[in-house]
Protein backbone atom coordinates (compact mmCIF):
# COMPACT_ATOMS: atom_id res chain seq x y z
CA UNK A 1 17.20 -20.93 -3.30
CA UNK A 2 20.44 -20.08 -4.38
CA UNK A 3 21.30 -16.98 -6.20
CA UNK A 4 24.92 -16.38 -8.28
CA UNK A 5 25.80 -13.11 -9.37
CA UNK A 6 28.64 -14.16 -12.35
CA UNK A 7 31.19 -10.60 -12.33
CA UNK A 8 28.94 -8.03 -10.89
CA UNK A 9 30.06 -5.20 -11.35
CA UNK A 10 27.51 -2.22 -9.82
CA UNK A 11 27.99 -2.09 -5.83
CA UNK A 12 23.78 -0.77 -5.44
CA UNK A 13 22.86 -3.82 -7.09
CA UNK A 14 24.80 -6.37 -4.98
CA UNK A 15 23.41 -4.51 -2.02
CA UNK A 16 20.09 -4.35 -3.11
CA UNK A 17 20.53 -8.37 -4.12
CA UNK A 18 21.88 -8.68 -0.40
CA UNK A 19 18.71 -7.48 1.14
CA UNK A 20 16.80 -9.50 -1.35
CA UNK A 21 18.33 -12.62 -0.11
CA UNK A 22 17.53 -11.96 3.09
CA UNK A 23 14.15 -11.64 2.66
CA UNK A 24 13.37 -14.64 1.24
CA UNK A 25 15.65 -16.73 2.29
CA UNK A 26 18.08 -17.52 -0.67
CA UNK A 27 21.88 -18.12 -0.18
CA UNK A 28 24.11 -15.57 -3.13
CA UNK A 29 27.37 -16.35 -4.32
CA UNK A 30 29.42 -13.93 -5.97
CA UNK A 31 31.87 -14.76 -8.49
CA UNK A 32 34.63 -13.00 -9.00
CA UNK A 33 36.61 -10.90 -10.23
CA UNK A 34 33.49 -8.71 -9.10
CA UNK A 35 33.29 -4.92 -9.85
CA UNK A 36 33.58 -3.20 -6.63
CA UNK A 37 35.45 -3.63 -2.80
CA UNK A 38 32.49 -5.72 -0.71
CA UNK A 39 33.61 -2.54 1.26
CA UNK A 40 32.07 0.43 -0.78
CA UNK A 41 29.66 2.22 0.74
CA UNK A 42 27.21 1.81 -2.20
CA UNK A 43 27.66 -1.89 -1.34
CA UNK A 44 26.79 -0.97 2.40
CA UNK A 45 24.57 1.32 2.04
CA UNK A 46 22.01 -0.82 -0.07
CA UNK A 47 22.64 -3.95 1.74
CA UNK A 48 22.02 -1.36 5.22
CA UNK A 49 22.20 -4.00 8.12
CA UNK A 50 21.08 -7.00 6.07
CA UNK A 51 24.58 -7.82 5.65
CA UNK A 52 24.56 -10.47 8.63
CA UNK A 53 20.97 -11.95 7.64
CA UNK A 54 22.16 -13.09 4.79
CA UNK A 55 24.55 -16.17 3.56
CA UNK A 56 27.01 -14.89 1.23
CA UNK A 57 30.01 -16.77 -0.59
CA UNK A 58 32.27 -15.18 -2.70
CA UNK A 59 34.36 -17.63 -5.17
CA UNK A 60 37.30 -16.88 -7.34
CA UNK A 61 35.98 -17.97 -10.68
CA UNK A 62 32.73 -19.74 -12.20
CA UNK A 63 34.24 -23.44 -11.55
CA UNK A 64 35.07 -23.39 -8.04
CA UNK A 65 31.30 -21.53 -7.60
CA UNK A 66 29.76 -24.60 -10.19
CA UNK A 67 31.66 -27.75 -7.70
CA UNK A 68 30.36 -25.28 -4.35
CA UNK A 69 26.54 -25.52 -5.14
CA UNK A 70 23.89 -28.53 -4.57
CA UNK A 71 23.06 -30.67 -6.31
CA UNK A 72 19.93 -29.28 -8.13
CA UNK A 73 18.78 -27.84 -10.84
CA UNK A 74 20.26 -24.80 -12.17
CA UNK A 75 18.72 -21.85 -14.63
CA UNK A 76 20.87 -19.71 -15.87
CA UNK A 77 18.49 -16.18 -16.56
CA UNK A 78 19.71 -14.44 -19.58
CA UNK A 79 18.40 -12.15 -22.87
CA UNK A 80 19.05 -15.39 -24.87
CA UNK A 81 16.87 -17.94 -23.11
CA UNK A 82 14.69 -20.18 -25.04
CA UNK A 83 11.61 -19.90 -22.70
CA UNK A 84 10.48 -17.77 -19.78
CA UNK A 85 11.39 -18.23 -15.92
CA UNK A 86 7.50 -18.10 -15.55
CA UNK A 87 7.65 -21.18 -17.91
CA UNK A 88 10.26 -22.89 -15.94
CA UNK A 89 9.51 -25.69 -12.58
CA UNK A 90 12.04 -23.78 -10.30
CA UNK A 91 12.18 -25.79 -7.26
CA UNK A 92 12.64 -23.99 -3.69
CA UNK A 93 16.17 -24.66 -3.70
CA UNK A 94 17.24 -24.52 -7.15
CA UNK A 95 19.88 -22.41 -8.00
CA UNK A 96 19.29 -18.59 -10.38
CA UNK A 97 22.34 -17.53 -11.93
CA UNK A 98 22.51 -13.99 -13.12
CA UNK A 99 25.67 -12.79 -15.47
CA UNK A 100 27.14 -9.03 -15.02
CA UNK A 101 24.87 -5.69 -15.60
CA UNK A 102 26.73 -4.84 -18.88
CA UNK A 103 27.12 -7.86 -21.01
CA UNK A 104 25.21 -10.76 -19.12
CA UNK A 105 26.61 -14.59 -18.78
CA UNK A 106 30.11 -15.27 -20.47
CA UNK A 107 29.66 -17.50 -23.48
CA UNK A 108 31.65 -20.01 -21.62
CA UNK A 109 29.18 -20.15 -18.74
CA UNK A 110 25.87 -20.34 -20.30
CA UNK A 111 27.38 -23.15 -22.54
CA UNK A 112 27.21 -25.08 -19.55
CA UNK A 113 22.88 -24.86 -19.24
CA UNK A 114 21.21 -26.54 -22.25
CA UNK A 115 18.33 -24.83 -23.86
CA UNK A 116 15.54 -25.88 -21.58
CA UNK A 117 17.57 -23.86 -18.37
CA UNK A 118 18.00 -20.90 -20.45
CA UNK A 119 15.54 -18.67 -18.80
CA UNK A 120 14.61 -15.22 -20.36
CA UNK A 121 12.20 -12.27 -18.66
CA UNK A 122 10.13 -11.17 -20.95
CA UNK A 123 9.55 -7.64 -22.14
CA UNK A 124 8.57 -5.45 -24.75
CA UNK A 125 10.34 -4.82 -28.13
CA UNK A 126 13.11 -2.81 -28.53
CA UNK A 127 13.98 -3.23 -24.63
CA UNK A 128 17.38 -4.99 -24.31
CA UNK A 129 17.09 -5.84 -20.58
CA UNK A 130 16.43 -4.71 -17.16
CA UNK A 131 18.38 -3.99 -13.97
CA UNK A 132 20.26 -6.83 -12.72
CA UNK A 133 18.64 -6.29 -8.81
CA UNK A 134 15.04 -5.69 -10.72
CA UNK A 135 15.49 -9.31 -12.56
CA UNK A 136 16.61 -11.37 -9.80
CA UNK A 137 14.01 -9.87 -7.48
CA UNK A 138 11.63 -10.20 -10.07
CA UNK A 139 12.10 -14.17 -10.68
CA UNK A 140 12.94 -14.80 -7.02
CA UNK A 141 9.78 -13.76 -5.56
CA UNK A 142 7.87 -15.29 -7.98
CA UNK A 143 9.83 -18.55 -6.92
CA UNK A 144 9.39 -17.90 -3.72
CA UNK A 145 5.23 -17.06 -4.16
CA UNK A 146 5.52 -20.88 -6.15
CA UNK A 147 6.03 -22.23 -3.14
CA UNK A 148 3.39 -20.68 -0.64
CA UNK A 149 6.19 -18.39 0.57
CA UNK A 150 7.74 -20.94 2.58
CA UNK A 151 9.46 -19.38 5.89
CA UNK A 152 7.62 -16.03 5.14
CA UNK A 153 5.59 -13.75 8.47
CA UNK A 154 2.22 -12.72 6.94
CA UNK A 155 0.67 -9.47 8.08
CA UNK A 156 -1.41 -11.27 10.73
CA UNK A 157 1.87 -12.66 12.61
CA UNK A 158 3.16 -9.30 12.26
CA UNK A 159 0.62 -7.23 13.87
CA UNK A 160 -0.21 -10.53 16.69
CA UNK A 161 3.89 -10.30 17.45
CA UNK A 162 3.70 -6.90 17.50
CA UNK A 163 0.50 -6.58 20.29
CA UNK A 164 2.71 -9.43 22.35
CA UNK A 165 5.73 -7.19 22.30
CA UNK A 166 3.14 -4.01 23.31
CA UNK A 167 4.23 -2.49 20.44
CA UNK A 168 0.52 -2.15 18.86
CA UNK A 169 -2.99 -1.49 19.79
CA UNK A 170 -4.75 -4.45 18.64
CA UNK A 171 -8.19 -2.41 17.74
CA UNK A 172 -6.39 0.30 15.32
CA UNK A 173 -3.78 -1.99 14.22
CA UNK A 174 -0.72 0.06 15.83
CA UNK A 175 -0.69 2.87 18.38
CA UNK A 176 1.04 5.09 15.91
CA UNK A 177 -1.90 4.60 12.70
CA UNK A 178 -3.94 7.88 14.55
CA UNK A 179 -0.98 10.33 14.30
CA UNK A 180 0.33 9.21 11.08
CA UNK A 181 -3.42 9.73 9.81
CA UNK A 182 -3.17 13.02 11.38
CA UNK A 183 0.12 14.14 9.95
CA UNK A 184 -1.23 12.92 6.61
CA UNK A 185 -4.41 14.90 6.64
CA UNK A 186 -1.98 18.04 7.70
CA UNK A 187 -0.47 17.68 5.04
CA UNK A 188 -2.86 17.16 1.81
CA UNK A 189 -5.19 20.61 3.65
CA UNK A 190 -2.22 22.78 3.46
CA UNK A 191 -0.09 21.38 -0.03
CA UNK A 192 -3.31 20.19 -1.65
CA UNK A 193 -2.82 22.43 -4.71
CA UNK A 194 -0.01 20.32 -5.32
CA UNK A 195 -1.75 17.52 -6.36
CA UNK A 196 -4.76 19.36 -7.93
């Protein structure tokens, strides 16, 4: 999966898309001119050490991104789409282009996706859109669930690479689950009224 972020412009977002990437695999490419140093701390921050897990381009305008990607489809995910992403056979490696947090896709972009790869999220009325690191988690997973999770450690490889490594008691599931139970029980007998 690839994943363009046309003139971002909020450095949280980027990082949070960052980590996002990493985690299930997708490729983002930032187009510039983009809103923020890739050096802000915001951008770092986010992104925390994810930063090297992920495969990042940055290109200096829409065309030179366009002639970079595959050959495969591409959605452009925008207020004005004609149909939902849920609607929509994205393929594994398709590519999910997002426009900036404040106005969306340029004009000049989106002109370039006919109706049919004009993807909107839906929502409820009177809503005029959602964060731009919400929406591209939001469609990506659900790409990414499409196909099986392809690439993805389950629970059960977690925990069996965990008891390999000695890091876990296979009967409670981790060596740590007693105390943090512990802690937790602490806790609710002595704030309790809190929650009351």
């Amino acid at each position: 999966m690839h994943i363009v972020l046309v003139h971002p412009e909020i450095a949280g977002n980027t990082g949070n898309i960052i980590r996002l990437c990493a985690n299930v695999g997708a490729s983002l490419h930032l187009v510039d001119p983009i809103g923020f140093s890739l050096a802000d701390r915001l951008l770092q921050r986010a992104g925390l050490d994810y930063h090297d897990l992920t495969d990042v381009h940055r290109h200096p305008d829409w065309a030179t991104c366009r002639d970079a990607l595959p050959p495969v489809s591409r959605w452009a995910l925008t207020s004005r789409g004609t149909r939902t992403y849920a609607e929509a056979p994205i393929g594994p490696t398709d590519v999910l282009v997002y426009g900036c947090e404040s106005v969306g896709l340029p004009d000049a972009v989106l002109a370039e996706f006919s109706a049919a790869h004009r993807l909107a999220i839906p929502m409820r009325p009177n809503n005029r859109s959602l964060n731009l690191a919400n929406s591209v988690a939001l469609v990506a997973y659900d790409v990414w669930r499409r196909h099986d999770y392809d690439g993805a450690v389950n629970a059960s490889n977690v925990e069996e690479a965990a008891y390999r490594e000695g890091r876990a008691d296979r009967t409670h599931g981790g060596a740590d689950h007693d105390q943090q139970d512990a802690r937790r029980n602490d806790f609710t007998a002595a704030d309790g009224e809190l929650f009351q």
